[in-house]
PDB file of N, CA and C in Angstrom:
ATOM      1  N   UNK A   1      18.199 -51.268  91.850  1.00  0.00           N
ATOM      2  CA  UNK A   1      16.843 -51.384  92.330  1.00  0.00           C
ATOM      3  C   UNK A   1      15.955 -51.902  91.201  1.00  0.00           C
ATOM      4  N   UNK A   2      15.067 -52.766  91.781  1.00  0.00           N
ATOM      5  CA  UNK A   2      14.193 -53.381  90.476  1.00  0.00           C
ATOM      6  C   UNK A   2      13.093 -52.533  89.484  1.00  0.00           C
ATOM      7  N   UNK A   3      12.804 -52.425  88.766  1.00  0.00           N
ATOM      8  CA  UNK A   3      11.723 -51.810  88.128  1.00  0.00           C
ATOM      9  C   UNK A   3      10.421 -52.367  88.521  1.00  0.00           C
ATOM     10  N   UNK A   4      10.110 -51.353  89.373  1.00  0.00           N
ATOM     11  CA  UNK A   4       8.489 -52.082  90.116  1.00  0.00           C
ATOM     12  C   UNK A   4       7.577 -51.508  89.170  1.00  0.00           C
ATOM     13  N   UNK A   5       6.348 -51.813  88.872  1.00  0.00           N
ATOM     14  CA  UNK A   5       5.362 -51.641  88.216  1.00  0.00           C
ATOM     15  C   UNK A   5       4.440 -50.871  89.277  1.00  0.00           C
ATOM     16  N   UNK A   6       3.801 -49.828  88.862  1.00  0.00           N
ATOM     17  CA  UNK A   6       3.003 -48.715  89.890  1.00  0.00           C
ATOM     18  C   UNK A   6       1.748 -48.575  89.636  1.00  0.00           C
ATOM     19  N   UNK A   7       1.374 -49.182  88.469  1.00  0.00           N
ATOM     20  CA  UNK A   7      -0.060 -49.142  88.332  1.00  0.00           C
ATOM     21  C   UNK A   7      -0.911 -50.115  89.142  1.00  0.00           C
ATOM     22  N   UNK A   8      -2.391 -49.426  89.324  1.00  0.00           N
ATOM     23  CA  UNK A   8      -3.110 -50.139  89.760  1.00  0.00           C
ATOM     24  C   UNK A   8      -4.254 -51.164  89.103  1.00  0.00           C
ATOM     25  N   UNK A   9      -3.916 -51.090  87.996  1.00  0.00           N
ATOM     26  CA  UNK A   9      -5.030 -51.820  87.046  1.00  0.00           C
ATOM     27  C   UNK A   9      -3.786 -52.158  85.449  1.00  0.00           C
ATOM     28  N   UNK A  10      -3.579 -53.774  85.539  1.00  0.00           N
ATOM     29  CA  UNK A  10      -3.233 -54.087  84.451  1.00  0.00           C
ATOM     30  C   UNK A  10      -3.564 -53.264  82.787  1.00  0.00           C
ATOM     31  N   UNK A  11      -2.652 -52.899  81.927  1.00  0.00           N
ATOM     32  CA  UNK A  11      -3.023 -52.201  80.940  1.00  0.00           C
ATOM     33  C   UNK A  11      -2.364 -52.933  80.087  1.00  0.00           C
ATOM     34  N   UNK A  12      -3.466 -53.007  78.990  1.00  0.00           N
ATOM     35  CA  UNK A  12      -2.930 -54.140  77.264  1.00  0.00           C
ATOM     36  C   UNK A  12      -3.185 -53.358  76.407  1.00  0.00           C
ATOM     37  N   UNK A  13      -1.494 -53.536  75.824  1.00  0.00           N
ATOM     38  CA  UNK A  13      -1.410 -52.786  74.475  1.00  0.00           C
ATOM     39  C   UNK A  13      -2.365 -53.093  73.296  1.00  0.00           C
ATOM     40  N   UNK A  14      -2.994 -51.997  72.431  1.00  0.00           N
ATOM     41  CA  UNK A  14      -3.245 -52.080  71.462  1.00  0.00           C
ATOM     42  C   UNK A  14      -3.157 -51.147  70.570  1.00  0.00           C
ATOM     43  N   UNK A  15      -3.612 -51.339  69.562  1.00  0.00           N
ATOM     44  CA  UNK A  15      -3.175 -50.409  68.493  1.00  0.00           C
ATOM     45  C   UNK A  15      -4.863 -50.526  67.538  1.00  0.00           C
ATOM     46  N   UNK A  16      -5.555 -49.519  68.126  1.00  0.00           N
ATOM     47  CA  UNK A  16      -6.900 -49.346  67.438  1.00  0.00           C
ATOM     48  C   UNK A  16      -7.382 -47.603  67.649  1.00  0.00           C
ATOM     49  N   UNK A  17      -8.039 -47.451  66.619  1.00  0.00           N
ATOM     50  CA  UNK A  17      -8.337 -46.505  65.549  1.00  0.00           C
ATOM     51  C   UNK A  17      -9.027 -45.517  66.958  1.00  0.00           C
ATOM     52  N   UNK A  18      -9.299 -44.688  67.687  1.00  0.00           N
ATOM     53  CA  UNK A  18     -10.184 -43.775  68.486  1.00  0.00           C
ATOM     54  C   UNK A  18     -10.675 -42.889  68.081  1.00  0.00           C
ATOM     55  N   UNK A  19     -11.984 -42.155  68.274  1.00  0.00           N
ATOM     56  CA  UNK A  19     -12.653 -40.711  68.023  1.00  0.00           C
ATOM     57  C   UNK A  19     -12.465 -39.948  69.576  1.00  0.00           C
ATOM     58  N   UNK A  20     -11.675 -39.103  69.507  1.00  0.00           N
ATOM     59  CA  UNK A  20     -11.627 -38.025  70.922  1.00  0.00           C
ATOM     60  C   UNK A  20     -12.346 -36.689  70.427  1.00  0.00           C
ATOM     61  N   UNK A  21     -13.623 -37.098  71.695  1.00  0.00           N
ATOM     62  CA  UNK A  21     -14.582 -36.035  71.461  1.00  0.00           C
ATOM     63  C   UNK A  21     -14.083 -34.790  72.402  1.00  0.00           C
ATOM     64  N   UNK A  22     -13.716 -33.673  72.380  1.00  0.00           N
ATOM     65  CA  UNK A  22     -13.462 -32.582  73.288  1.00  0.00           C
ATOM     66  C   UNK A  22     -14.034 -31.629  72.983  1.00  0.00           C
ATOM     67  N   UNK A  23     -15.815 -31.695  73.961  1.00  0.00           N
ATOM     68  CA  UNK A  23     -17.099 -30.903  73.853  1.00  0.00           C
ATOM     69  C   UNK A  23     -17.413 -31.530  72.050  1.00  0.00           C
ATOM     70  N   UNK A  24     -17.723 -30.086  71.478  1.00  0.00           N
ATOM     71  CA  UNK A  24     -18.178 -30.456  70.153  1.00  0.00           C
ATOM     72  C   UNK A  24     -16.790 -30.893  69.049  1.00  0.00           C
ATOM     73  N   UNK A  25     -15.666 -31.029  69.278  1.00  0.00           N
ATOM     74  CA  UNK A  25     -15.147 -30.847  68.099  1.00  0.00           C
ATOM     75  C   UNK A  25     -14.509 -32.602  68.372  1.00  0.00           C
ATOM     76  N   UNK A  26     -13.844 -33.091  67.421  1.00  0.00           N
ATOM     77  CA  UNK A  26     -13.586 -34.894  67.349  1.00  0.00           C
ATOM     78  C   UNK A  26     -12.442 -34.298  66.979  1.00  0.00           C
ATOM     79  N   UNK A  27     -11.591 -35.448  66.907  1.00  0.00           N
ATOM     80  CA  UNK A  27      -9.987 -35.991  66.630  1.00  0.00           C
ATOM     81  C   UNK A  27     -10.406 -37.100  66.587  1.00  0.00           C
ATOM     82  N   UNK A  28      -8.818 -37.978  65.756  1.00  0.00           N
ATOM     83  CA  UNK A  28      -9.079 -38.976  65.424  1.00  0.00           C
ATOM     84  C   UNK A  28      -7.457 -39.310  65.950  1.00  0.00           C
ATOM     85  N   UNK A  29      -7.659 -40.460  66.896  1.00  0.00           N
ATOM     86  CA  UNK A  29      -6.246 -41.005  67.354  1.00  0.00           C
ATOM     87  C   UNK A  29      -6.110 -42.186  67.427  1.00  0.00           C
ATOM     88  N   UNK A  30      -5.158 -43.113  67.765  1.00  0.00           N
ATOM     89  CA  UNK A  30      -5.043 -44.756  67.918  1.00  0.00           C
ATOM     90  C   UNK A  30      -4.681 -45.112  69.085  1.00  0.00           C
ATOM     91  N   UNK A  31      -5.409 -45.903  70.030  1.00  0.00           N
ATOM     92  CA  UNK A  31      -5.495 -46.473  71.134  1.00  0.00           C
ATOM     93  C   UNK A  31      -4.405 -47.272  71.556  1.00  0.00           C
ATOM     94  N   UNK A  32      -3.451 -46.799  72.512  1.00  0.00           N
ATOM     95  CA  UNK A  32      -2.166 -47.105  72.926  1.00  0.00           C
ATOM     96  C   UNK A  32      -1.899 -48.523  73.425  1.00  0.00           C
ATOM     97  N   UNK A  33      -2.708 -48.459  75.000  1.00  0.00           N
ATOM     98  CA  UNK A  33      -2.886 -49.259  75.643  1.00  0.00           C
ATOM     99  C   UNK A  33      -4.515 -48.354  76.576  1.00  0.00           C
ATOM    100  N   UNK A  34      -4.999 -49.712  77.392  1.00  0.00           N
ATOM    101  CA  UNK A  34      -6.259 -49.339  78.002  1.00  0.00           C
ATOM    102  C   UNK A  34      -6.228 -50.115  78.803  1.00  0.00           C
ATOM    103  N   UNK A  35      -6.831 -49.935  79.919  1.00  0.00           N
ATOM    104  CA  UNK A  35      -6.656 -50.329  81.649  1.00  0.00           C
ATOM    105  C   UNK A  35      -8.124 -50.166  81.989  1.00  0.00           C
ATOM    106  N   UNK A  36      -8.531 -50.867  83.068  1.00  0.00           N
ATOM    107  CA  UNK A  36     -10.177 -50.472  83.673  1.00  0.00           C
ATOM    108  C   UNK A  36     -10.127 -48.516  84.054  1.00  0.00           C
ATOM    109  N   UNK A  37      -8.556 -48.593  84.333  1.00  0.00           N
ATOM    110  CA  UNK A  37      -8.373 -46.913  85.326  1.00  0.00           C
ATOM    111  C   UNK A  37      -8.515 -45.651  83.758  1.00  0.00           C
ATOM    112  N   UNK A  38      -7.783 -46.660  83.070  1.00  0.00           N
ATOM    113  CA  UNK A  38      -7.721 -45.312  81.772  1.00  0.00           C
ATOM    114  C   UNK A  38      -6.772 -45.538  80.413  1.00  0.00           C
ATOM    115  N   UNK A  39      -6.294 -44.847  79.833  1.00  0.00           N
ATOM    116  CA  UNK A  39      -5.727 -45.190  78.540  1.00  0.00           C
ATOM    117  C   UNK A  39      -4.376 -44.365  77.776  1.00  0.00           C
ATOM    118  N   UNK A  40      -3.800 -44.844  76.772  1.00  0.00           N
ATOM    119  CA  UNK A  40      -3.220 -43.849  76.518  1.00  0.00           C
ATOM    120  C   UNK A  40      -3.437 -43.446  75.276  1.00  0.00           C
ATOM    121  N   UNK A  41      -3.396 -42.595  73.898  1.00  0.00           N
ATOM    122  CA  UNK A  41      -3.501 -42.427  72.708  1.00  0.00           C
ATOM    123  C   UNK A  41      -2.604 -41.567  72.538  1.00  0.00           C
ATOM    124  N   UNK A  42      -2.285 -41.796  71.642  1.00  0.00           N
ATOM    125  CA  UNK A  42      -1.722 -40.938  70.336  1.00  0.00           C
ATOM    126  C   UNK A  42      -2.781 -40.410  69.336  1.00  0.00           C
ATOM    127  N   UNK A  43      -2.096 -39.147  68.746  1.00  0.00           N
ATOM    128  CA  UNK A  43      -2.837 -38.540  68.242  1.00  0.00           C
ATOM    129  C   UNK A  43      -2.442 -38.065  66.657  1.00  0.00           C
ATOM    130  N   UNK A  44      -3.448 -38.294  65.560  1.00  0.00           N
ATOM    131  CA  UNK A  44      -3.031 -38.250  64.339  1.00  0.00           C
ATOM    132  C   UNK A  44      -3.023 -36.562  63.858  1.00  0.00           C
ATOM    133  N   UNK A  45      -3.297 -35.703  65.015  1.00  0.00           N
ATOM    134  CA  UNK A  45      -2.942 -34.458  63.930  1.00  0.00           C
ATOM    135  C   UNK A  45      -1.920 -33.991  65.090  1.00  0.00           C
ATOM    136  N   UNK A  46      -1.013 -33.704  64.619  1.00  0.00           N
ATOM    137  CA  UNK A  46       0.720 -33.231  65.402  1.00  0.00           C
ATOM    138  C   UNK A  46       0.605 -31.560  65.786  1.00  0.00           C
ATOM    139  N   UNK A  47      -0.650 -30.882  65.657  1.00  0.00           N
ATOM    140  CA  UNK A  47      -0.534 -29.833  65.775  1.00  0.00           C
ATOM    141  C   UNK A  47      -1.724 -29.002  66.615  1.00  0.00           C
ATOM    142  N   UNK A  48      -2.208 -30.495  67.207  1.00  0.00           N
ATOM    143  CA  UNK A  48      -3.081 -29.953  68.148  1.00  0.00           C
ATOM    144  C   UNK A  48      -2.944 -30.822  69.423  1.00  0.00           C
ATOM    145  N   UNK A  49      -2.848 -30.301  70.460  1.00  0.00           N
ATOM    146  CA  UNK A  49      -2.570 -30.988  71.962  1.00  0.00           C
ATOM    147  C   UNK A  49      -3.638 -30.197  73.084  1.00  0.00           C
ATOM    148  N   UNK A  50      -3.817 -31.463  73.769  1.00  0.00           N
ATOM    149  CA  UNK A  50      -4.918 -32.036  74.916  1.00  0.00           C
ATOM    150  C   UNK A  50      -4.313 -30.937  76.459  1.00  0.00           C
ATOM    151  N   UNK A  51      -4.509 -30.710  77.246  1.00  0.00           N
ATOM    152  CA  UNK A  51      -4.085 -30.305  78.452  1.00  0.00           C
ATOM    153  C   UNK A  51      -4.377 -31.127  79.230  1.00  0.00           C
ATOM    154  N   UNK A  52      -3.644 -30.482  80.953  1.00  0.00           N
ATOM    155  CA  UNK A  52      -4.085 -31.560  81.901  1.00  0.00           C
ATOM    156  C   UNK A  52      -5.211 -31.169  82.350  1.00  0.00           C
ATOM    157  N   UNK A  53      -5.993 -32.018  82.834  1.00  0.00           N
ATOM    158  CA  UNK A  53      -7.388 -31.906  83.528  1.00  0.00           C
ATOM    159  C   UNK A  53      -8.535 -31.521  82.389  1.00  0.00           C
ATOM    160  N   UNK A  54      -8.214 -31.805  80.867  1.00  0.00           N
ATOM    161  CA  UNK A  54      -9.152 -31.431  80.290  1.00  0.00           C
ATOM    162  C   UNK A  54     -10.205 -32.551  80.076  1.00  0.00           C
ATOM    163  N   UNK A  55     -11.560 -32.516  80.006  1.00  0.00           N
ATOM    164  CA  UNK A  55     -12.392 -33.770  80.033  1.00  0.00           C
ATOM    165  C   UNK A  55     -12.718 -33.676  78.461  1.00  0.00           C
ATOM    166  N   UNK A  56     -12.987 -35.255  78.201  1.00  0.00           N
ATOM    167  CA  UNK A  56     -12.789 -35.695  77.105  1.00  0.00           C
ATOM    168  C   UNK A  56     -13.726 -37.002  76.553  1.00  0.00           C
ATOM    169  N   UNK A  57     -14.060 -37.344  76.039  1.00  0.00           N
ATOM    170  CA  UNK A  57     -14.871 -38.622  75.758  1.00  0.00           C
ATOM    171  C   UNK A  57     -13.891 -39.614  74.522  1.00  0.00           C
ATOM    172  N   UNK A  58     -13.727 -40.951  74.288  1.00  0.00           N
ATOM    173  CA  UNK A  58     -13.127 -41.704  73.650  1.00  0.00           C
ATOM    174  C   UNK A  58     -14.016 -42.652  72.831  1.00  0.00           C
ATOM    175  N   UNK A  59     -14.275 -42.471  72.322  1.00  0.00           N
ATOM    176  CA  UNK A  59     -15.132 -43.539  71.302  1.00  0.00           C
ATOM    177  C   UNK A  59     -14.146 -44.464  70.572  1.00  0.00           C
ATOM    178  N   UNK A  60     -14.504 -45.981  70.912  1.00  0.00           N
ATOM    179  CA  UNK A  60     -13.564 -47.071  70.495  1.00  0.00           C
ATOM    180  C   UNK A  60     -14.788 -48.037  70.040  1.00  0.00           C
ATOM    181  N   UNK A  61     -14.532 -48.893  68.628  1.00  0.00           N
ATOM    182  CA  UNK A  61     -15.839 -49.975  68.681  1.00  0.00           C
ATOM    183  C   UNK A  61     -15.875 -51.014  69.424  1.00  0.00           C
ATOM    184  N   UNK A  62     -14.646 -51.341  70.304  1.00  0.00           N
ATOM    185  CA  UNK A  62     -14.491 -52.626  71.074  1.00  0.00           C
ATOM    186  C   UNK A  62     -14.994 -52.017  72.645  1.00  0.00           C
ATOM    187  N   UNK A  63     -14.226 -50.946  72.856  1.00  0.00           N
ATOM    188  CA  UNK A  63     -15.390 -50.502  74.530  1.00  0.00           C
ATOM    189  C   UNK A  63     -16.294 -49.612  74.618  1.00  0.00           C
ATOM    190  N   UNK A  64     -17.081 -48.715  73.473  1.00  0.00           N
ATOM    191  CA  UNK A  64     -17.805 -47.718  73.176  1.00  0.00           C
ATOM    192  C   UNK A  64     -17.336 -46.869  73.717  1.00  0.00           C
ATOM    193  N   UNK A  65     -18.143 -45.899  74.766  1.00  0.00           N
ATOM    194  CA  UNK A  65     -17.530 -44.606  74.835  1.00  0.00           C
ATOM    195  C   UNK A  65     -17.388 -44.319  75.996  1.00  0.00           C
ATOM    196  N   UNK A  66     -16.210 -43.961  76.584  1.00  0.00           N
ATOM    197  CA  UNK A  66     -15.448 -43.950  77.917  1.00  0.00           C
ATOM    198  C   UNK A  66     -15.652 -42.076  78.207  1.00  0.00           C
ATOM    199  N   UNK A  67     -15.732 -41.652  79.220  1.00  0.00           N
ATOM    200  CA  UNK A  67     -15.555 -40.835  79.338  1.00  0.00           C
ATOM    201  C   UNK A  67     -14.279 -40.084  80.409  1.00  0.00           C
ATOM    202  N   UNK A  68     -13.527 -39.086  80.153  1.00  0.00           N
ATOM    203  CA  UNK A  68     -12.691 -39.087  81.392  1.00  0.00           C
ATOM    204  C   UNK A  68     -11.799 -37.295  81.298  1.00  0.00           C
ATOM    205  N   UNK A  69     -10.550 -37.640  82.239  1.00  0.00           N
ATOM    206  CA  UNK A  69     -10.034 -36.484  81.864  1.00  0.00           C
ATOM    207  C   UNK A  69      -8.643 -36.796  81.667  1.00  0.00           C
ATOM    208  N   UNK A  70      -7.508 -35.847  81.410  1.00  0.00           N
ATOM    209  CA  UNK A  70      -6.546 -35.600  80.379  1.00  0.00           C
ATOM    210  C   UNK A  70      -5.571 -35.770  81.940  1.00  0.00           C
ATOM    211  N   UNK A  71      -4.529 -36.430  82.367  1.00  0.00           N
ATOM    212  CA  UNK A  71      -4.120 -36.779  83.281  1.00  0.00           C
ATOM    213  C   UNK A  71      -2.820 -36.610  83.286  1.00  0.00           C
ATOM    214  N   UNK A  72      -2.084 -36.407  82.277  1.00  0.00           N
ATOM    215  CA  UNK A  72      -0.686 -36.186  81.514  1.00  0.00           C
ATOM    216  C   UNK A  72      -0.416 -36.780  79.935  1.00  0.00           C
ATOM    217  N   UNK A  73       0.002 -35.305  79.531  1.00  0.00           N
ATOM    218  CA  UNK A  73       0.313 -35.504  78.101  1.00  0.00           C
ATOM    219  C   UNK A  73       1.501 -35.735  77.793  1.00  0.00           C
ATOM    220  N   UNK A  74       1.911 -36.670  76.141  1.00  0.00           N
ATOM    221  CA  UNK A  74       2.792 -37.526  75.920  1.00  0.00           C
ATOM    222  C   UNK A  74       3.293 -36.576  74.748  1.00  0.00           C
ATOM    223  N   UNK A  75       4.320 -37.249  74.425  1.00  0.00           N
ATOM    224  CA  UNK A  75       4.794 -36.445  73.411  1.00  0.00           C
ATOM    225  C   UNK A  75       4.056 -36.623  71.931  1.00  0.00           C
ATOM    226  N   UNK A  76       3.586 -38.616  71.854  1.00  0.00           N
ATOM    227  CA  UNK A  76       2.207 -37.968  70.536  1.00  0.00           C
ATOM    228  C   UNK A  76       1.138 -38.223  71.318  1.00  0.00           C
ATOM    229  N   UNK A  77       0.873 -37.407  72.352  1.00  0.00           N
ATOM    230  CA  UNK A  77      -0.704 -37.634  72.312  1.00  0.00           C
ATOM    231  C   UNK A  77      -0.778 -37.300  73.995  1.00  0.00           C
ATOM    232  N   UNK A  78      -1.869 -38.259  74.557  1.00  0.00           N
ATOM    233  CA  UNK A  78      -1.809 -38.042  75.908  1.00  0.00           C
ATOM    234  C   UNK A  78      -2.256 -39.698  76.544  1.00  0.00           C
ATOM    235  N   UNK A  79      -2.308 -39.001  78.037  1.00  0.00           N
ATOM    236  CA  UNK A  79      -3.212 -40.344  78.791  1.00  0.00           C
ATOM    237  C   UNK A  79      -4.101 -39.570  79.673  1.00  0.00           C
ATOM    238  N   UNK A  80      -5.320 -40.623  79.877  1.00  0.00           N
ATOM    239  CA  UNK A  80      -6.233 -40.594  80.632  1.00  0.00           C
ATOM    240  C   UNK A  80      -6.583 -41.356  81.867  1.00  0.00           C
ATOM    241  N   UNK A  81      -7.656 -40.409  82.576  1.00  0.00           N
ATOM    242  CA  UNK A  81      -8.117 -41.381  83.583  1.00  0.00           C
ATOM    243  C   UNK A  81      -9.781 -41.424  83.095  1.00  0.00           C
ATOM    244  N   UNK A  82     -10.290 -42.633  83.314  1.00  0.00           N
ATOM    245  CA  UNK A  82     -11.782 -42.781  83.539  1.00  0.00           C
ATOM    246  C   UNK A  82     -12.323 -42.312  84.507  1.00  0.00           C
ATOM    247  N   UNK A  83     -13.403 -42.168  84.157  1.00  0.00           N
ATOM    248  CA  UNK A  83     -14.868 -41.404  85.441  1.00  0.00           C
ATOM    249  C   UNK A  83     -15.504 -42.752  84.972  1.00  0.00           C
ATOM    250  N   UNK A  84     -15.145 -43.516  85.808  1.00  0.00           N
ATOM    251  CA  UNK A  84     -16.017 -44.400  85.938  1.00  0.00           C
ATOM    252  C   UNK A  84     -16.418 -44.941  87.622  1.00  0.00           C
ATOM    253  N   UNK A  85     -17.628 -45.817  88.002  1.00  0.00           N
ATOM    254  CA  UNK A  85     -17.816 -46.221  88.780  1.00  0.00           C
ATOM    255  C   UNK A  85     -17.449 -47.604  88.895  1.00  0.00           C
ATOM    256  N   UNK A  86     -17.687 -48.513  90.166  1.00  0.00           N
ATOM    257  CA  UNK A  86     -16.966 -49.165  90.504  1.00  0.00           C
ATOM    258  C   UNK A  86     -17.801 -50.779  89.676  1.00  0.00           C
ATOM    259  N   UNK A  87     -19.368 -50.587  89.188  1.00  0.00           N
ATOM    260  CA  UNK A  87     -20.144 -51.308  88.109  1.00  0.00           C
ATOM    261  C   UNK A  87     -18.899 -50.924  86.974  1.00  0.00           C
ATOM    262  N   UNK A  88     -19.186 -50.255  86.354  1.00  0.00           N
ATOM    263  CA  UNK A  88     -18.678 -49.335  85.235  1.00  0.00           C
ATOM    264  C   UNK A  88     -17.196 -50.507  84.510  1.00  0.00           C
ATOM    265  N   UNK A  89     -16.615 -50.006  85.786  1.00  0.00           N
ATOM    266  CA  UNK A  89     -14.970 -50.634  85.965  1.00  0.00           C
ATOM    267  C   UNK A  89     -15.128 -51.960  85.608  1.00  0.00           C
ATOM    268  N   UNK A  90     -15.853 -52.463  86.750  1.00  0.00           N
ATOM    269  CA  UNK A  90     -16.110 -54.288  86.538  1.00  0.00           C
ATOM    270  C   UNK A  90     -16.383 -54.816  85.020  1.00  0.00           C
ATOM    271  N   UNK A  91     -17.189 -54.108  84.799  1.00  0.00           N
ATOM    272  CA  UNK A  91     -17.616 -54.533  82.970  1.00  0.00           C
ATOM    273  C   UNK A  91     -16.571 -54.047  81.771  1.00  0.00           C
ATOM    274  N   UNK A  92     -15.747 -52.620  82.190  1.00  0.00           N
ATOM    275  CA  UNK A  92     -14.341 -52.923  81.305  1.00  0.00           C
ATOM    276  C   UNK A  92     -13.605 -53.572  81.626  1.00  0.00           C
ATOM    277  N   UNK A  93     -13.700 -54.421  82.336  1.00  0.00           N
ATOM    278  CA  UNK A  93     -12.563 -55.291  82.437  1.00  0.00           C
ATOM    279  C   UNK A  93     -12.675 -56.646  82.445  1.00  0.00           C
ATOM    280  N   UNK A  94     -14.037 -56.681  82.012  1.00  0.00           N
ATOM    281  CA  UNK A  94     -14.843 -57.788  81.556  1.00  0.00           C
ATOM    282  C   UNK A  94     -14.861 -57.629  79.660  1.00  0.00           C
ATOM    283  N   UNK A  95     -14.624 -56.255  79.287  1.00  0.00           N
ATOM    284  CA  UNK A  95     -14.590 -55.970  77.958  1.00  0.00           C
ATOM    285  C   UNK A  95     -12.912 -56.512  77.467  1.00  0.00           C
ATOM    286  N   UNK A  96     -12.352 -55.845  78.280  1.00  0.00           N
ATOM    287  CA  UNK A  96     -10.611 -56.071  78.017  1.00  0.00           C
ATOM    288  C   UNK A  96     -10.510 -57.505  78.047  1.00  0.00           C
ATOM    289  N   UNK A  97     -10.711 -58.119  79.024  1.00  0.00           N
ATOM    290  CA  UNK A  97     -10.241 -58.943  79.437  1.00  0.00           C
ATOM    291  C   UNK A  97     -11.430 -60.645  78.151  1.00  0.00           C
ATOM    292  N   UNK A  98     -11.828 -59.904  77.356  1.00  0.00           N
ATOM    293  CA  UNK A  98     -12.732 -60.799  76.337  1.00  0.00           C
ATOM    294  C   UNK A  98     -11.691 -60.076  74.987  1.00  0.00           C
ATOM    295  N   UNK A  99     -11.322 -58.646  75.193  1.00  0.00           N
ATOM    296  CA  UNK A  99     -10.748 -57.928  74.191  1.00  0.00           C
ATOM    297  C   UNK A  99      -9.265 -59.344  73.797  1.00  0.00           C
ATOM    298  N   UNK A 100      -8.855 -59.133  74.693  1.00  0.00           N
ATOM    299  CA  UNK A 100      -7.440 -59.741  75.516  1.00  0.00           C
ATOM    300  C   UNK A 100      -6.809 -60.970  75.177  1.00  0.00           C
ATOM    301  N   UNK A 101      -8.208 -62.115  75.295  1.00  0.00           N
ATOM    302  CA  UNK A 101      -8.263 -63.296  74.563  1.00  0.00           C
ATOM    303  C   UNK A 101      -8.558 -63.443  73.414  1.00  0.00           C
ATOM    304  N   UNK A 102      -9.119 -62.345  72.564  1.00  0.00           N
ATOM    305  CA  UNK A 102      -8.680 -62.646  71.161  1.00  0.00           C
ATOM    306  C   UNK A 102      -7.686 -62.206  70.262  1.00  0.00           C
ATOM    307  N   UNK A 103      -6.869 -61.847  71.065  1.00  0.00           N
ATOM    308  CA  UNK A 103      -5.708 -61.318  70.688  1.00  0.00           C
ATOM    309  C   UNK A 103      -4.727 -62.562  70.015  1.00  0.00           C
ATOM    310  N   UNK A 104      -4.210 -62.191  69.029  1.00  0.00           N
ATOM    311  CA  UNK A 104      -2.695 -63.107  68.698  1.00  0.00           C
ATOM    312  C   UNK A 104      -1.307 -62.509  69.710  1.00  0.00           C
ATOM    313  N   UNK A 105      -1.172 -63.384  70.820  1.00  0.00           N
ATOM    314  CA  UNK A 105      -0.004 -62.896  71.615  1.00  0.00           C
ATOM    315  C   UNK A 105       0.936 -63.762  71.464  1.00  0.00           C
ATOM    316  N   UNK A 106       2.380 -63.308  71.032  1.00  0.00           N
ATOM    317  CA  UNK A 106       3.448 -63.658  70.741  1.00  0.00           C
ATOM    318  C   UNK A 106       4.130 -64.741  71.461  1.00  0.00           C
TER     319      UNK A 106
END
């Protein structure tokens, strides 16, 4: 059987620096891949982990600050979904998709 792809929103890898705000306290992780729907990160301290359904904010300098919740966690880190609206959406993917083309792709 073929390997179908299940997502609903194209997601491009990257590898950039994140601040994960959860309430008052920050982490500092690197941005996996990111989609209009949500994202994934890894996380630079190995000894603290995210739950599901926990809400969270992402501060990145290329899409500012996303807000969302904790959707399933990875072994370094987790993924998310956005709370975003359907404006919201349109303009990250107007961000990605400007992100996208300045990329060096192989």
């Amino acid at each position: 059987m073929a390997n179908v792809e299940r997502r609903r929103h194209e997601r491009v890898k990257v590898d950039r620096a994140v601040t994960i705000r959860d309430g008052s306290e920050m982490h500092d992780g690197v941005l996996m891949d990111i989609s209009s729907s949500g994202a994934a990160v890894s996380l630079d301290d190995d000894d603290y982990e995210f739950e599901s359904d926990q809400d969270l904010e992402l501060e990145m300098e290329e899409f500012g600050i996303l807000s969302g919740n904790v959707v399933r966690t990875l072994d370094e880190g987790f993924a998310m979904a956005f709370n975003l609206d359907e404006d919201g959406e349109e303009r990250l993917i107007t961000e990605i998709s400007g992100f996208r083309s300045g990329l060096d792709i192989d």
